[in-house]
Protein backbone atom coordinates (compact mmCIF):
# COMPACT_ATOMS: atom_id res chain seq x y z
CA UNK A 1 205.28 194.19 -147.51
CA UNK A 2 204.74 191.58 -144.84
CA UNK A 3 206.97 188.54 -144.91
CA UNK A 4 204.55 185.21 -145.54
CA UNK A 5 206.52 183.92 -142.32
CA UNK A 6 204.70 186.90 -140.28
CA UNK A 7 201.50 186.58 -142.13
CA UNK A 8 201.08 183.33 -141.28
CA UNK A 9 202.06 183.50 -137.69
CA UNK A 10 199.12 186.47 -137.22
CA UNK A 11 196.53 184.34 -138.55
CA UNK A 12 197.90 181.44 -136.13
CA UNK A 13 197.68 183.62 -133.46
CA UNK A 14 193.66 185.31 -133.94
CA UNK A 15 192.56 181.55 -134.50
CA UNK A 16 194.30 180.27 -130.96
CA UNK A 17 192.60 183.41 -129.37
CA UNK A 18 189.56 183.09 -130.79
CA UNK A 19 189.70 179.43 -129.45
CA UNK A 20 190.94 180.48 -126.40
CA UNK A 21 188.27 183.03 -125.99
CA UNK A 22 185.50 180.20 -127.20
CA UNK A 23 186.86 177.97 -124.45
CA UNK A 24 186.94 180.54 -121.61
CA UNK A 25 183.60 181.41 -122.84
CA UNK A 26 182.32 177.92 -122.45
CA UNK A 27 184.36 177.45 -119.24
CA UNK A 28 182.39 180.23 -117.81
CA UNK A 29 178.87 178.72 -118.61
CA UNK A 30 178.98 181.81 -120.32
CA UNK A 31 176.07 181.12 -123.55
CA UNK A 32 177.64 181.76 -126.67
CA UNK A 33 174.97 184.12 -127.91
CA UNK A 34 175.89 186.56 -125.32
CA UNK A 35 179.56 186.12 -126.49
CA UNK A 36 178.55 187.06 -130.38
CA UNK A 37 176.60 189.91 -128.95
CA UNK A 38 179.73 191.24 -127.25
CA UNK A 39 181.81 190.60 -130.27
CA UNK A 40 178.84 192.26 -131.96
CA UNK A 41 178.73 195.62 -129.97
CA UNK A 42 182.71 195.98 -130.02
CA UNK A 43 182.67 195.77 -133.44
CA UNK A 44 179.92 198.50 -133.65
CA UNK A 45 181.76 200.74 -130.99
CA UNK A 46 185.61 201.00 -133.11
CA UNK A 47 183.51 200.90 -136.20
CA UNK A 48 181.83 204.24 -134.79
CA UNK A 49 184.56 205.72 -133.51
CA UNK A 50 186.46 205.46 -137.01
CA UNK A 51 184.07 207.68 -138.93
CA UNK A 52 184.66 210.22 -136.24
């Protein structure tokens, strides 16, 4: 079992990098369709290669 300590220190950690990620994206002048389409099309590619 995970220690709440740990548990709560992982979900700390996706939010910064999703922020982080948000603001590079911005930074970038990068639009943030393109960014959920990426997101989109990883997610697709592991979920594929999972029911391998």
């Amino acid at each position: 079992m995970m220690p709440l300590t740990h548990f709560l220190a992982l979900i700390a950690f996706v939010i910064a990098a999703a922020g982080l990620t948000i603001g590079v994206a911005v930074w970038a002048d990068l639009p943030l369709v393109a960014l959920g389409l990426a997101a989109l099309a990883g997610s697709l590619i592991l979920g594929a290669r999972q029911w391998r």
